[in-house]
Protein backbone atom coordinates (compact mmCIF):
# COMPACT_ATOMS: atom_id res chain seq x y z
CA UNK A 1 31.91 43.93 235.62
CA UNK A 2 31.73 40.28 237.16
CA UNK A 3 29.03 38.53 238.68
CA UNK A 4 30.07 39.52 242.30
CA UNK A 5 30.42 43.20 240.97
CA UNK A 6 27.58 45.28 242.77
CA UNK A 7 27.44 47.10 239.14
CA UNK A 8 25.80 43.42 237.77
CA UNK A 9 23.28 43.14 240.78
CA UNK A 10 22.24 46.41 241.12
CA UNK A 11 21.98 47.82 238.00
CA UNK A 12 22.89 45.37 235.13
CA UNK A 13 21.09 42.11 235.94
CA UNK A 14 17.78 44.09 237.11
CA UNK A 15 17.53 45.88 233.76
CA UNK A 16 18.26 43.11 231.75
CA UNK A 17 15.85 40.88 233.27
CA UNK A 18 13.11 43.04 232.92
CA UNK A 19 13.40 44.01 229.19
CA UNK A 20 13.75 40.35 228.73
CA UNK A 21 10.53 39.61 230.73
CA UNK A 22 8.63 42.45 228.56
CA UNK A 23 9.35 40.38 225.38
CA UNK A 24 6.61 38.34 224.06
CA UNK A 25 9.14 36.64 221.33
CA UNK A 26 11.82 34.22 221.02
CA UNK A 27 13.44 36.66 218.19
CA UNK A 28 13.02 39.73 221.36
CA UNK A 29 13.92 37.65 224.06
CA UNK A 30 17.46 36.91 222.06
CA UNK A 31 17.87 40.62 220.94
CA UNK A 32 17.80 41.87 224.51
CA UNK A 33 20.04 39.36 226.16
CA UNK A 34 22.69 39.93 222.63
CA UNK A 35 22.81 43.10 223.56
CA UNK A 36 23.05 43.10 227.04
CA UNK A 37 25.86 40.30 225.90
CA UNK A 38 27.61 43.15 224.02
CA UNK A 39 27.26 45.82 226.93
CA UNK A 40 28.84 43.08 229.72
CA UNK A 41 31.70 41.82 227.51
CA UNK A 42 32.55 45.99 226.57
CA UNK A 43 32.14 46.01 230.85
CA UNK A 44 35.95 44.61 230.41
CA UNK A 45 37.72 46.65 228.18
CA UNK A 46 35.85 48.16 225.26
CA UNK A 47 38.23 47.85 222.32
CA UNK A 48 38.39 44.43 222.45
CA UNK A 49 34.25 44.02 221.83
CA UNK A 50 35.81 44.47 217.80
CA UNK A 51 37.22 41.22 218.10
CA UNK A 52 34.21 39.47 219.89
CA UNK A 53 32.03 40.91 217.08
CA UNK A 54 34.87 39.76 214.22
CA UNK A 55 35.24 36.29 215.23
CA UNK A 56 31.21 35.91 215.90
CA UNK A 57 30.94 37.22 212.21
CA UNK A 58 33.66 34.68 210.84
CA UNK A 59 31.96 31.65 211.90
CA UNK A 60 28.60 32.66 211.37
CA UNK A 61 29.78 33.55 208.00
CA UNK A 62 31.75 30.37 207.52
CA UNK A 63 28.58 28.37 208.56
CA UNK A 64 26.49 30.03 205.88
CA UNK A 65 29.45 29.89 202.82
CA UNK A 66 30.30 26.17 203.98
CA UNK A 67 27.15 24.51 202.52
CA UNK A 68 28.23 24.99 199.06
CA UNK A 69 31.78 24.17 200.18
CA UNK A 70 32.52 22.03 202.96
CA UNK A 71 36.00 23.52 203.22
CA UNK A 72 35.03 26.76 204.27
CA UNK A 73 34.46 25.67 207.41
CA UNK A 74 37.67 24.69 208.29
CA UNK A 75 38.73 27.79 206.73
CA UNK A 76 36.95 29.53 209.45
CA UNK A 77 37.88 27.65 212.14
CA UNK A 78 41.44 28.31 211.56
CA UNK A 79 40.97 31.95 211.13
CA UNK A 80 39.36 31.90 215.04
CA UNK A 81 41.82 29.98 215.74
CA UNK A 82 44.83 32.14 214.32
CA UNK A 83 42.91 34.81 216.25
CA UNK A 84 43.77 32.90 219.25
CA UNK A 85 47.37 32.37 218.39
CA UNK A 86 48.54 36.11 217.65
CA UNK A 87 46.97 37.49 220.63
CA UNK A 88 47.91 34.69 223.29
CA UNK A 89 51.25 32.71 221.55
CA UNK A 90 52.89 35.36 219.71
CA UNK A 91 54.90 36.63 223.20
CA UNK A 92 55.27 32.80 224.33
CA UNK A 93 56.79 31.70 220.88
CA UNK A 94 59.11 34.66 220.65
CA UNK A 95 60.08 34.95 223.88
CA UNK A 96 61.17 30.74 223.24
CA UNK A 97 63.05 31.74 220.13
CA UNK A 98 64.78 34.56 221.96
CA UNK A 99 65.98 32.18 224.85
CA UNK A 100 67.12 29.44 222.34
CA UNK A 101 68.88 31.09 219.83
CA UNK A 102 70.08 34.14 222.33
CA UNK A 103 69.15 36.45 220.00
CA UNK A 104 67.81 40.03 221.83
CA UNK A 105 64.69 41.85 220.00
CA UNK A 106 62.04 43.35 221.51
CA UNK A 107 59.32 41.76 221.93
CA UNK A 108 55.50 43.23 221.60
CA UNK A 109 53.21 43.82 224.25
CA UNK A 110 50.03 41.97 222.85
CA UNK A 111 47.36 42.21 225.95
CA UNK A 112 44.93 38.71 226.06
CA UNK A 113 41.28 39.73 225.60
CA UNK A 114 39.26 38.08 228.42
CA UNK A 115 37.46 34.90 227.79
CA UNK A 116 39.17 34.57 224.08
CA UNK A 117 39.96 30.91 224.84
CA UNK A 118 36.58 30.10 225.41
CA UNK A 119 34.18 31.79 222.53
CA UNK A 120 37.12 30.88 220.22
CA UNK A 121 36.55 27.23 221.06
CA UNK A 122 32.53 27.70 221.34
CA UNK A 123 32.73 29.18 217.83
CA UNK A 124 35.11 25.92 216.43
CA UNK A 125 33.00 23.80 217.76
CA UNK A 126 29.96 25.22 215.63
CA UNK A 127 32.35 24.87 212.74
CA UNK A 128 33.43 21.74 213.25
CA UNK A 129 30.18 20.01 213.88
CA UNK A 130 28.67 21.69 210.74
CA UNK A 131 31.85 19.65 209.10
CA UNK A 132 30.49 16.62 211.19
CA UNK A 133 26.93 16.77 209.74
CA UNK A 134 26.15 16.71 213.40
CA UNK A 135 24.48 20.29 212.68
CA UNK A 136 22.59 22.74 210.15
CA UNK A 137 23.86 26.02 210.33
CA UNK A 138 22.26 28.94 212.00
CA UNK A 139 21.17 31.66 209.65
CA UNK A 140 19.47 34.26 212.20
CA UNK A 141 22.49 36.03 213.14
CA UNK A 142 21.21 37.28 216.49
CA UNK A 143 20.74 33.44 217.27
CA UNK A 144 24.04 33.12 216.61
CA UNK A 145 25.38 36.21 217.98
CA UNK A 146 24.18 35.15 221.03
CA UNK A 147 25.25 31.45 221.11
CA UNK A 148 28.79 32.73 221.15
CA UNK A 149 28.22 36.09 223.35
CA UNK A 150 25.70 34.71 225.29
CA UNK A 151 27.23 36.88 228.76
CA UNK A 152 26.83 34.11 231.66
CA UNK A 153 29.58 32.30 229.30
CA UNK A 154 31.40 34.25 227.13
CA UNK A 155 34.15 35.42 230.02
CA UNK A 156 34.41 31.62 231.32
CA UNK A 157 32.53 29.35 230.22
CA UNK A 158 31.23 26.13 230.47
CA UNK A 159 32.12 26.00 226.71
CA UNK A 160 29.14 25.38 224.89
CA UNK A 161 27.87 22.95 221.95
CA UNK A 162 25.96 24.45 219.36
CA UNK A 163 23.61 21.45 219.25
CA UNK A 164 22.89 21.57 222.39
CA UNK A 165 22.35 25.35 222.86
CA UNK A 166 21.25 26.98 219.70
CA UNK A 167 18.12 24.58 220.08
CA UNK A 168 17.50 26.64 223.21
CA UNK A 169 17.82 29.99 221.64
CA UNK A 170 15.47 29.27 218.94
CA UNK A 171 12.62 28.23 221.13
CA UNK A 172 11.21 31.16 223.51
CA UNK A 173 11.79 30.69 227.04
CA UNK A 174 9.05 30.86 229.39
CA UNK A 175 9.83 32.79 233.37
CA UNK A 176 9.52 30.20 235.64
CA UNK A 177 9.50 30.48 239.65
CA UNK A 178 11.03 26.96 239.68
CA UNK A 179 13.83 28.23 237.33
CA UNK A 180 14.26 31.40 239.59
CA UNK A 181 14.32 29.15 243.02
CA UNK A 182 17.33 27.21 241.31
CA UNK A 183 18.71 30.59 240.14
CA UNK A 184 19.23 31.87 243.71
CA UNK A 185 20.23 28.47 244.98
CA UNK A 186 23.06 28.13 242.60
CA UNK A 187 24.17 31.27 242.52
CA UNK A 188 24.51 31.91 245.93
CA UNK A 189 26.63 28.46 246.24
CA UNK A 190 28.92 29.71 244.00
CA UNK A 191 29.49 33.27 245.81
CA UNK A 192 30.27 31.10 249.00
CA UNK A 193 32.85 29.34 246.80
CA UNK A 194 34.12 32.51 245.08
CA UNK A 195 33.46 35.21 248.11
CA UNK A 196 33.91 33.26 251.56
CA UNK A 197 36.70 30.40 250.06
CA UNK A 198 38.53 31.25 247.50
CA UNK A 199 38.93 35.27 247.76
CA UNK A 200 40.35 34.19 251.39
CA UNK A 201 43.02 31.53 250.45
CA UNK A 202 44.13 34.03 247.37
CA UNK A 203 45.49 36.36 250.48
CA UNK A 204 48.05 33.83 251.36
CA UNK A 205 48.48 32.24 247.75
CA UNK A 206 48.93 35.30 245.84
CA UNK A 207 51.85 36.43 248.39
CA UNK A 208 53.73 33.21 248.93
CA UNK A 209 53.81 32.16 245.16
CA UNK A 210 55.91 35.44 244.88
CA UNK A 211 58.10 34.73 248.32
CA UNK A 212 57.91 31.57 247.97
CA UNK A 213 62.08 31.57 248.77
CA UNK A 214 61.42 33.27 252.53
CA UNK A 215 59.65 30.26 254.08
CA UNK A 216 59.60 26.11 255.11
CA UNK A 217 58.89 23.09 253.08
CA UNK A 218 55.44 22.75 255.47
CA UNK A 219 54.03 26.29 254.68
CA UNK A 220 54.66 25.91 251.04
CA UNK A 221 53.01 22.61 251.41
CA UNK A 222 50.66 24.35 252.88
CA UNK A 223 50.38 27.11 251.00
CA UNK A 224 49.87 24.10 247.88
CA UNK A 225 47.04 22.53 249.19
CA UNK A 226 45.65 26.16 249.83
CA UNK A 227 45.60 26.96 245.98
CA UNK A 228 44.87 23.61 245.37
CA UNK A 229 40.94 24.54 246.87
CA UNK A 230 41.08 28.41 245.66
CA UNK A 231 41.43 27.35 242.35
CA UNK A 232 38.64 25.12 242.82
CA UNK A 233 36.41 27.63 244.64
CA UNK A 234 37.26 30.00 242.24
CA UNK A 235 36.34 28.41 239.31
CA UNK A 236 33.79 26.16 240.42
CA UNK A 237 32.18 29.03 241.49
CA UNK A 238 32.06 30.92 239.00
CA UNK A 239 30.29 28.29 236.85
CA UNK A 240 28.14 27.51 239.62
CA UNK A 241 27.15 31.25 239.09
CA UNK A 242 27.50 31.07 235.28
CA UNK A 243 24.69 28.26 234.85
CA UNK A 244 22.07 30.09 237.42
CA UNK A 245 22.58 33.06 235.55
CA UNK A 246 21.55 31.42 232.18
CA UNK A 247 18.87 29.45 234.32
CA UNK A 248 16.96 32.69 235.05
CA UNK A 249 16.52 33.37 231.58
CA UNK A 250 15.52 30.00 230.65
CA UNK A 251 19.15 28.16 229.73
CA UNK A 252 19.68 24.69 230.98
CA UNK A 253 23.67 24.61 230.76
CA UNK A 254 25.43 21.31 232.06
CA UNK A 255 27.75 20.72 235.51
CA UNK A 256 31.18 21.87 234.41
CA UNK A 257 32.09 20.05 237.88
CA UNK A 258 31.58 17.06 239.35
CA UNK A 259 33.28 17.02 242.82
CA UNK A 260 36.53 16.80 241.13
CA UNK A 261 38.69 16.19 244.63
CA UNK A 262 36.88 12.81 245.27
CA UNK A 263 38.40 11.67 241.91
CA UNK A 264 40.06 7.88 242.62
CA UNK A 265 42.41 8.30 239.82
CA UNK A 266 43.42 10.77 237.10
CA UNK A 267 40.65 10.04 234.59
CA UNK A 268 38.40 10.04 236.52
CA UNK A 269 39.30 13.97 237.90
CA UNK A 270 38.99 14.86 233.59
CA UNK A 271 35.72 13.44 234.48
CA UNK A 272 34.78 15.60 237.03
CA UNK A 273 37.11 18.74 236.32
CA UNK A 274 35.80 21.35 233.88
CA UNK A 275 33.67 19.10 232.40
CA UNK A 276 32.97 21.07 228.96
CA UNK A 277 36.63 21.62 228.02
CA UNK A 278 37.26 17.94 228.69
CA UNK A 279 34.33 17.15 226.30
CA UNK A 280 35.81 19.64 223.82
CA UNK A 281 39.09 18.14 223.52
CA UNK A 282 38.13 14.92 223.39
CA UNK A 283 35.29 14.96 221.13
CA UNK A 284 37.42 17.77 218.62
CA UNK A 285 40.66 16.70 218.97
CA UNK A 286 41.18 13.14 220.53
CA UNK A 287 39.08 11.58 218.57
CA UNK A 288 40.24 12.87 214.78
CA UNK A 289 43.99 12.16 216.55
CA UNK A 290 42.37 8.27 216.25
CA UNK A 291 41.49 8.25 219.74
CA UNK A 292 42.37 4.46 221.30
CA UNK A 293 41.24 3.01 217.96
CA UNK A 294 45.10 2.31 216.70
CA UNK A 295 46.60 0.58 219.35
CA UNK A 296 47.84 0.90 222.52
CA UNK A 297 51.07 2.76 221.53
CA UNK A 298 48.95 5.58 219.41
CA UNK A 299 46.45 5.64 222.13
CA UNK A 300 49.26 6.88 224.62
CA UNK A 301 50.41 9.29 222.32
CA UNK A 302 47.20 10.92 221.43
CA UNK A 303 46.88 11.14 225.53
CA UNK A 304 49.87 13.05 226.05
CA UNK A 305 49.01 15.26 222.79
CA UNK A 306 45.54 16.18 224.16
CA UNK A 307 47.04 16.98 227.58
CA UNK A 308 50.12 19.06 226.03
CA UNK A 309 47.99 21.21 224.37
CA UNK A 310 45.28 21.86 227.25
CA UNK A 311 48.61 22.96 229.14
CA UNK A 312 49.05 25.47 225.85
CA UNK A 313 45.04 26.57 226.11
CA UNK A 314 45.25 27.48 230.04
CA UNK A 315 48.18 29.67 229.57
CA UNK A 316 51.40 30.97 227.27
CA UNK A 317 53.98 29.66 229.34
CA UNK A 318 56.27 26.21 229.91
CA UNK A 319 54.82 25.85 232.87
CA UNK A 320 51.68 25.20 231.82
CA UNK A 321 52.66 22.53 229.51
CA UNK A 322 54.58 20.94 232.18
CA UNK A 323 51.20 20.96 233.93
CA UNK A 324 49.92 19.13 231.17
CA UNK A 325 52.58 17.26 230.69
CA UNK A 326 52.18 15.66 233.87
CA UNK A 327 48.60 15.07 233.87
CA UNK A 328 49.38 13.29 230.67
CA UNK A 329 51.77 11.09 232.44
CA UNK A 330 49.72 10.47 235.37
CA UNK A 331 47.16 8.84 233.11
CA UNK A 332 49.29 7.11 230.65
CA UNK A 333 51.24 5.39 233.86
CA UNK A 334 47.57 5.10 235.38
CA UNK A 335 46.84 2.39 231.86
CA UNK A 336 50.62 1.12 232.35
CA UNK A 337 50.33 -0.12 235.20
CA UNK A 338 46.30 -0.67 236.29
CA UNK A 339 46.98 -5.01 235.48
CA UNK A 340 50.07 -5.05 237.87
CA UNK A 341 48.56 -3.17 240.63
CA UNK A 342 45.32 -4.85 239.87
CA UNK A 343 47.91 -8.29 240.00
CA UNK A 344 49.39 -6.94 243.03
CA UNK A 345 45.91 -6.24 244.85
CA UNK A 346 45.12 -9.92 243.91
CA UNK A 347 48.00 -11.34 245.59
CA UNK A 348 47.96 -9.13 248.49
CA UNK A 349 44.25 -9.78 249.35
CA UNK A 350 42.89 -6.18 249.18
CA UNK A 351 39.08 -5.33 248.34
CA UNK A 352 39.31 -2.59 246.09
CA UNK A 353 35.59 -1.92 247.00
CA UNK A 354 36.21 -1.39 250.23
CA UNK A 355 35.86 2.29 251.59
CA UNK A 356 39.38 2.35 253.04
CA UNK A 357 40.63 1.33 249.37
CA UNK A 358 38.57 4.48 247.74
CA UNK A 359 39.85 6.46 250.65
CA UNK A 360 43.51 5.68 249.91
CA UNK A 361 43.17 6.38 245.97
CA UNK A 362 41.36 9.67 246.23
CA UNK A 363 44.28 10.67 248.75
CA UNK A 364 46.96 9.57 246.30
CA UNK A 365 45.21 11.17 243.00
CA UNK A 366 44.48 14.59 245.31
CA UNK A 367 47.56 14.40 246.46
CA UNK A 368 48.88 14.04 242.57
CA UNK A 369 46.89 16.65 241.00
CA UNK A 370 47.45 19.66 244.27
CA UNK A 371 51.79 18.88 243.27
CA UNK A 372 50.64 19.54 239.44
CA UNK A 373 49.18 22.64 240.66
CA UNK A 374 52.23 24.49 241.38
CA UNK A 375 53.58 24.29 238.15
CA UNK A 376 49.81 26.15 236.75
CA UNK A 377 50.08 28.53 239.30
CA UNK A 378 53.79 29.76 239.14
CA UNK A 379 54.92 32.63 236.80
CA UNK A 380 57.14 30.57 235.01
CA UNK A 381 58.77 26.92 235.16
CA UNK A 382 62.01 27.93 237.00
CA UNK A 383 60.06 29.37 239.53
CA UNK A 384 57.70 26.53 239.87
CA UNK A 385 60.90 24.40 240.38
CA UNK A 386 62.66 26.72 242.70
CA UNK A 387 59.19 26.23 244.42
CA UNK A 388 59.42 22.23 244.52
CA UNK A 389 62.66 21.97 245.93
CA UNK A 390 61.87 24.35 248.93
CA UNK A 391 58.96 22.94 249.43
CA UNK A 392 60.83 19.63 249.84
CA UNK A 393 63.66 20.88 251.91
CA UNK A 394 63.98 21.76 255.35
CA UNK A 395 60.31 21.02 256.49
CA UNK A 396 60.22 22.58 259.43
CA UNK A 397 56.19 21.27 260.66
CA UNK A 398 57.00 23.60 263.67
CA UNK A 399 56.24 27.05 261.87
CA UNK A 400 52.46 25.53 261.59
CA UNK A 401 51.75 26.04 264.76
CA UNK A 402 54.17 29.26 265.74
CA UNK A 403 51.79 31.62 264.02
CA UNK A 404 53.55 31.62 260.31
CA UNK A 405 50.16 30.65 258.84
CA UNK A 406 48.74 33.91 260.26
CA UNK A 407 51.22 36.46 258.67
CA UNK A 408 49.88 36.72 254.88
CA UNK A 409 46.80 38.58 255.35
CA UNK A 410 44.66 35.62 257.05
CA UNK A 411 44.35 35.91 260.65
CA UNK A 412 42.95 32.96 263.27
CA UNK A 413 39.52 33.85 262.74
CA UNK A 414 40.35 33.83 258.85
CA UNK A 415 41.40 30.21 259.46
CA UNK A 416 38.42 29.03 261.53
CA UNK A 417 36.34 30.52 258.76
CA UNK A 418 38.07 28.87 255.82
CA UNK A 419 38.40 25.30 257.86
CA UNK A 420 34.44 25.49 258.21
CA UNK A 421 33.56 27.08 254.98
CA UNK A 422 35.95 23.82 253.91
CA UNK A 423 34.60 21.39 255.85
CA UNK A 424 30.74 22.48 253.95
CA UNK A 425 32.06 21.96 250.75
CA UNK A 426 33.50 18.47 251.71
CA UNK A 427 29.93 17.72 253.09
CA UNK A 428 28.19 19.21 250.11
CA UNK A 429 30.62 17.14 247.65
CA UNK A 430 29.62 13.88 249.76
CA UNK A 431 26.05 14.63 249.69
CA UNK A 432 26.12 15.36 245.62
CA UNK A 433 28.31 11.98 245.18
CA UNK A 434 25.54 10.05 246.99
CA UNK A 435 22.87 11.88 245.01
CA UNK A 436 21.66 14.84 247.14
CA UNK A 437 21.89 17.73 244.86
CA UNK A 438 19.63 21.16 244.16
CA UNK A 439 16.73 18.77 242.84
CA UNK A 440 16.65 17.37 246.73
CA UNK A 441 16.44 21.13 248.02
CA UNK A 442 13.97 22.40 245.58
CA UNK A 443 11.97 19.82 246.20
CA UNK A 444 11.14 21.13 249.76
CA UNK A 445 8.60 24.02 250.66
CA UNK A 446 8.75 27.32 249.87
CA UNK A 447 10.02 28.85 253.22
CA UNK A 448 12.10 26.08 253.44
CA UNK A 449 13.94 26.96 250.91
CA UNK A 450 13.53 30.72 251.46
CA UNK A 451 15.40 30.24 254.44
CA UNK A 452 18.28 28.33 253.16
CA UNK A 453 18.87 31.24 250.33
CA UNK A 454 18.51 33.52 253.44
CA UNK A 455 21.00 31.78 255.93
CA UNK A 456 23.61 31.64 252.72
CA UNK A 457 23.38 35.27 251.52
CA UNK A 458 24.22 36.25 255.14
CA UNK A 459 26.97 33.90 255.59
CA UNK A 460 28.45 35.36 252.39
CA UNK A 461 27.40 38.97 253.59
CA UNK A 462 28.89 38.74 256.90
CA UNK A 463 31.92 36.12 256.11
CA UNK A 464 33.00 37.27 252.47
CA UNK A 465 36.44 38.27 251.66
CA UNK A 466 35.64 41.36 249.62
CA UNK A 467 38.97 42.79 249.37
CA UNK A 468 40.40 46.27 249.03
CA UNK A 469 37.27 48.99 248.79
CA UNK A 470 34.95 45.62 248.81
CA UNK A 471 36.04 44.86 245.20
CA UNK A 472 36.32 41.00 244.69
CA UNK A 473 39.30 38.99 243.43
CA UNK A 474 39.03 38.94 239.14
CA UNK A 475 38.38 35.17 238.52
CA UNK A 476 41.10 32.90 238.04
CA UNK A 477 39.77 31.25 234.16
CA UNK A 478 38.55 35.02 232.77
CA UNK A 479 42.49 34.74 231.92
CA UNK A 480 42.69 32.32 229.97
């Protein structure tokens, strides 16, 4: 079950909703959505609910045991964490030792639970701000049960802070039309994202990223740029649809994206790109490493760390801590060199505020991140190079216009679709950088804003990419 699954609309979400509305308690109103939590995360596979439930119980029991002893939750923390290693490293590390030392054993089959990336961390970062004294611990275990289960975030996030959640679980929400206007508003954004954009571009992405050797350096340029905007659709929407979710029963969960593309260098895009697990890893893990408190030298270093292992958290493979890798060198050459180029500018007479100047960086750092994207989205780092050097070689711009592009599943009326459906989300991103966002809309009258919910759900309705027997695309982060 997924949020675009007609199993959540139809019969999960209703049901939910209105045993939650019947409760006239904070302690009710938590039961019901726990164990709706439960029943949604069992949706994906059943047997791994154990292990939901057994690292919930860990860290709840860590943050009751670590008052007398600090240590205990640490303890805790690395038992979640171990959790996280067995079931998601044990092939990747194996499967490295196997290749290195050309030794042949079979290796296990160890399937990834969905979304154990992300209450892992949620639960850590309980843990680790109990450590902090940045917390008291939570001793109603359905409170807690919830903060990590809690079902609009458990599969993908954004990863949550126990101080700034748990505060919201303890109080008892009141039903709100104003909450239920946003609800619809931001959840139907993020279908358009999920349903009209980025289920569309996975027909050609999902194909040429496996035969990627069959075609010319401009479609696989191409066909770059096109996951570069799936995976951003995909994602984006799903936490679009993630926080309206948790804003119908009350939650107020932060952006996890801030119009990431019209970054003008690489730290800014951590900025903007999935906000919370930026947060996490710097606040958790950048920080303790000293952060850019011991020099310039250590500051690089704990950079490159950070990004090394966010390549490790989004997947098991060396691909994904090349990805890292290079978003780690992006931003340590960004420091290097920012008093040359700003040297250079100088001499050269250039107003970095001038439009034309923004234009030009958020070209260069789009440009930057789409080539990183390959190496995320290919199966494994040979491939992902095999990739690059077709893409580079033998260009060929002529197949762009000979009808290549139409011959993976998206026809000409699949393109005019996507280029509008694009074109919206570069107006919408323009409008939210200048400071039009939902507060604008909701602002306006009722059948105003009636009819803007109206005109999306049939857009999505009529130009959705629903797939083989109408069953949506599985989200690109439940993976991880």
């Amino acid at each position: 079950m997924s949020f675009v699954n007609l199993q959540f609309w139809a019969l999960f979400l209703p049901l939910c909703f209105l045993a939650y509305a019947l409760m006239r308690s904070a302690g009710g109103q938590n039961a019901v959505l726990l164990l709706a939590s439960l029943v949604f995360y069992a949706s994906y596979d059943i047997k791994y609910l154990l292990l939901l439930i057994g690292c919930t119980a860990v860290s709840y029991l860590g943050g009751l045991l670590g008052k007398r002893q600090r240590r205990i939750y640490i303890a805790a923390a690395v038992l979640n964490l171990m959790v996280l290693l067995v079931f998601k490293y044990t092939d990747f590390a194996l499967g490295s030792i196997q290749s290195l030392t050309g030794l042949n054993f079979s290796l296990p089959e160890i399937l990834l639970p969905v979304g154990l990336s992300f209450y892992v961390f949620q639960s850590c970062s309980y843990l680790f701000d109990l450590y902090n004294g940045k917390l008291e611990a939570e001793e109603n275990p359905i409170n807690y049960g919830l903060f990590v289960c809690f079902f609009p975030t458990v599969v993908s996030g954004p990863i949550q802070k126990g101080r700034e959640l748990l505060p919201q679980i303890r109080e008892k929400r009141q039903l709100r039309y104003e909450d239920f206007s946003f609800f619809m508003l931001c959840f139907l954004w993020g279908a358009f994202l999920k349903l009209v954009i980025a289920d569309r571009l996975a027909l050609m992405t999902d194909r040429l990223f496996q035969e990627y050797y069959d075609y010319t350096g401009a479609v696989l340029m191409v066909n770059s740029l096109a996951y570069t905007f799936q995976i951003y659709a995909d994602f984006a929407g799903y936490s679009y649809m993630a926080i309206a979710v948790s804003r119908l029963f009350g939650f107020r969960l932060k952006d996890n994206f801030r119009q990431p593309y019209l970054a003008t260098d690489i730290q800014d895009f951590w900025r903007r790109w999935h906000i919370s697990l930026t947060s996490w890893f710097t606040e958790y893990l950048y920080f303790p490493l000293g952060g850019n408190r011991r020099g310039r030298t250590r500051r690089y270093v704990n950079i490159f760390i950070v990004f090394l292992v966010s390549g490790l958290w989004h997947g098991a493979a060396w691909s994904f801590v090349l990805w890292g890798g290079l978003h780690g060198f992006y931003q340590i050459a960004g420091h290097i060199t920012r008093p040359w180029r700003s040297a250079l500018y100088d001499r050269l007479g250039i107003d970095r505020f001038r439009a034309a100047f923004r234009l030009g960086q958020r070209f260069i750092t789009f440009s930057l991140v789409s080539f990183a994207w390959i190496f995320f989205r290919s199966e494994n780092l040979s491939k992902a190079l095999v990739y690059c050097r077709n893409m580079l070689r033998g260009l060929a711009p002529w197949a762009l216009f000979d009808g290549s592009l139409t011959a993976f599943g998206i026809s000409s009326l699949d393109w005019a679709i996507l280029l509008f459906a694009l074109g919206l989300l570069g107006l919408v991103s323009v409008l939210r950088e200048k400071g039009f966002d939902s507060g604008c809309i909701l602002k306006q009258s009722m059948a105003a804003r009636a009819l803007l919910c109206w005109a999306m759900f049939i857009v999505i309705l009529v130009f959705g990419a629903y797939g083989g027997e109408y069953s949506a695309s599985a989200f690109i982060y439940a993976g991880f």
